[in-house]
Protein backbone atom coordinates (compact mmCIF):
# COMPACT_ATOMS: atom_id res chain seq x y z
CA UNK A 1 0.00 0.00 0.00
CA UNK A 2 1.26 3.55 -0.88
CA UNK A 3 0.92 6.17 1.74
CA UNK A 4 -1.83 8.47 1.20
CA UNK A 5 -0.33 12.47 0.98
CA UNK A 6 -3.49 13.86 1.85
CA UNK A 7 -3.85 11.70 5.21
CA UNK A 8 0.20 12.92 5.46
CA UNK A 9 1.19 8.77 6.37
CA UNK A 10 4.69 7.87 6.38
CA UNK A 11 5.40 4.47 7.32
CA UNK A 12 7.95 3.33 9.36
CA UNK A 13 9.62 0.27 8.70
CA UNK A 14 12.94 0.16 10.35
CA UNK A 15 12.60 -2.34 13.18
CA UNK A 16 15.57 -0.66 14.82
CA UNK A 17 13.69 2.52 15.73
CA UNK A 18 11.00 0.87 16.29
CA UNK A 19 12.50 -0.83 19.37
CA UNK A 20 14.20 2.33 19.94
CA UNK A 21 10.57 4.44 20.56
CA UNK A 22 9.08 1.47 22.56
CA UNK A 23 12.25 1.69 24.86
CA UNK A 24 12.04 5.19 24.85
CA UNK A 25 7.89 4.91 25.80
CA UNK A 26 9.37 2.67 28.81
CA UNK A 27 5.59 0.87 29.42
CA UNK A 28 4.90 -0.97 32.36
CA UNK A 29 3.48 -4.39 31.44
CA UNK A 30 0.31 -2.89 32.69
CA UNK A 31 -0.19 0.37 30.60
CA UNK A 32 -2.36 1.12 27.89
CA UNK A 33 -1.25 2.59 24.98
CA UNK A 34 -2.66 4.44 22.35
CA UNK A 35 -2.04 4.44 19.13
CA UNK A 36 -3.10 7.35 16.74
CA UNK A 37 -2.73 6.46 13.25
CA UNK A 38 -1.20 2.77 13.42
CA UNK A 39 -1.08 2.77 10.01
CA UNK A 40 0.63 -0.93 8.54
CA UNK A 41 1.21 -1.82 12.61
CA UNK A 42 4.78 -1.79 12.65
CA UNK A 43 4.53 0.34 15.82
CA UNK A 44 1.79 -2.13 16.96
CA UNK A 45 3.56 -5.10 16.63
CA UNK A 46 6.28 -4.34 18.84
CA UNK A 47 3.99 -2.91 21.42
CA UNK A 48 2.01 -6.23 21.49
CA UNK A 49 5.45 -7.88 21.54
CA UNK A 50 5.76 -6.42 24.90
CA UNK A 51 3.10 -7.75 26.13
CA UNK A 52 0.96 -4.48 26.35
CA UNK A 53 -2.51 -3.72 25.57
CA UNK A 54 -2.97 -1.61 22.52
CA UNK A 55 -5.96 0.84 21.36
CA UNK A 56 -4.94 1.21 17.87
CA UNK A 57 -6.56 3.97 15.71
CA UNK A 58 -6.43 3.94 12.09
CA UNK A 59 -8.83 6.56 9.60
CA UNK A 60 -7.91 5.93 6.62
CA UNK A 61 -10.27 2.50 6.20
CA UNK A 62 -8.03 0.62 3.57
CA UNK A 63 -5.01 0.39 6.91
CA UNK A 64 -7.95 0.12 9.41
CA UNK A 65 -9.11 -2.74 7.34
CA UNK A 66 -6.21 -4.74 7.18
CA UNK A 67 -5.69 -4.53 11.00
CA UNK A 68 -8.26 -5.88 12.00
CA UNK A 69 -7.92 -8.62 9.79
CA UNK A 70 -4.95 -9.23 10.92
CA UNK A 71 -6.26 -8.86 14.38
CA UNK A 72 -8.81 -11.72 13.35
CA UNK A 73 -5.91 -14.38 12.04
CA UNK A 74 -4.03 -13.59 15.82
CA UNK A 75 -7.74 -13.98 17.75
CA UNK A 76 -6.76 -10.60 19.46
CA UNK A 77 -9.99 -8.37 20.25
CA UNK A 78 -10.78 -5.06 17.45
């Protein structure tokens, strides 16, 4: 998928800084985090790795589509 200018989505892919803004959040295993614009749920995916709870928000409905199939094939909640 091609990021959409007009939503201004850039999609980060490095798994490197990825870690690097999780361990930089520093969650407790009991936080919540949200998550505006999870866009391809790179971000996500290394937050669940954690074991933390995640309230992902996506607009643009193609992304928020994909999530939650995704979300379907792990048996994780919407």
């Amino acid at each position: 998928m091609t990021p959409a200018r007009r939503l201004g989505q850039h999609f980060l892919t490095d798994a490197n800084i990825l870690r690097k803004i999780v361990d930089a959040l520093d969650p407790a295993p009991t936080d919540v985090v949200l998550e505006i614009g999870a866009g391809k749920g790179s971000l996500t995916q290394q937050l669940l790795a954690r074991g933390l709870r995640v309230i992902a928000v996506e607009k643009d409905r193609r992304l928020a589509a994909d999530l939650a199939a995704r979300n379907a094939e792990r048996g994780t909640e919407n």
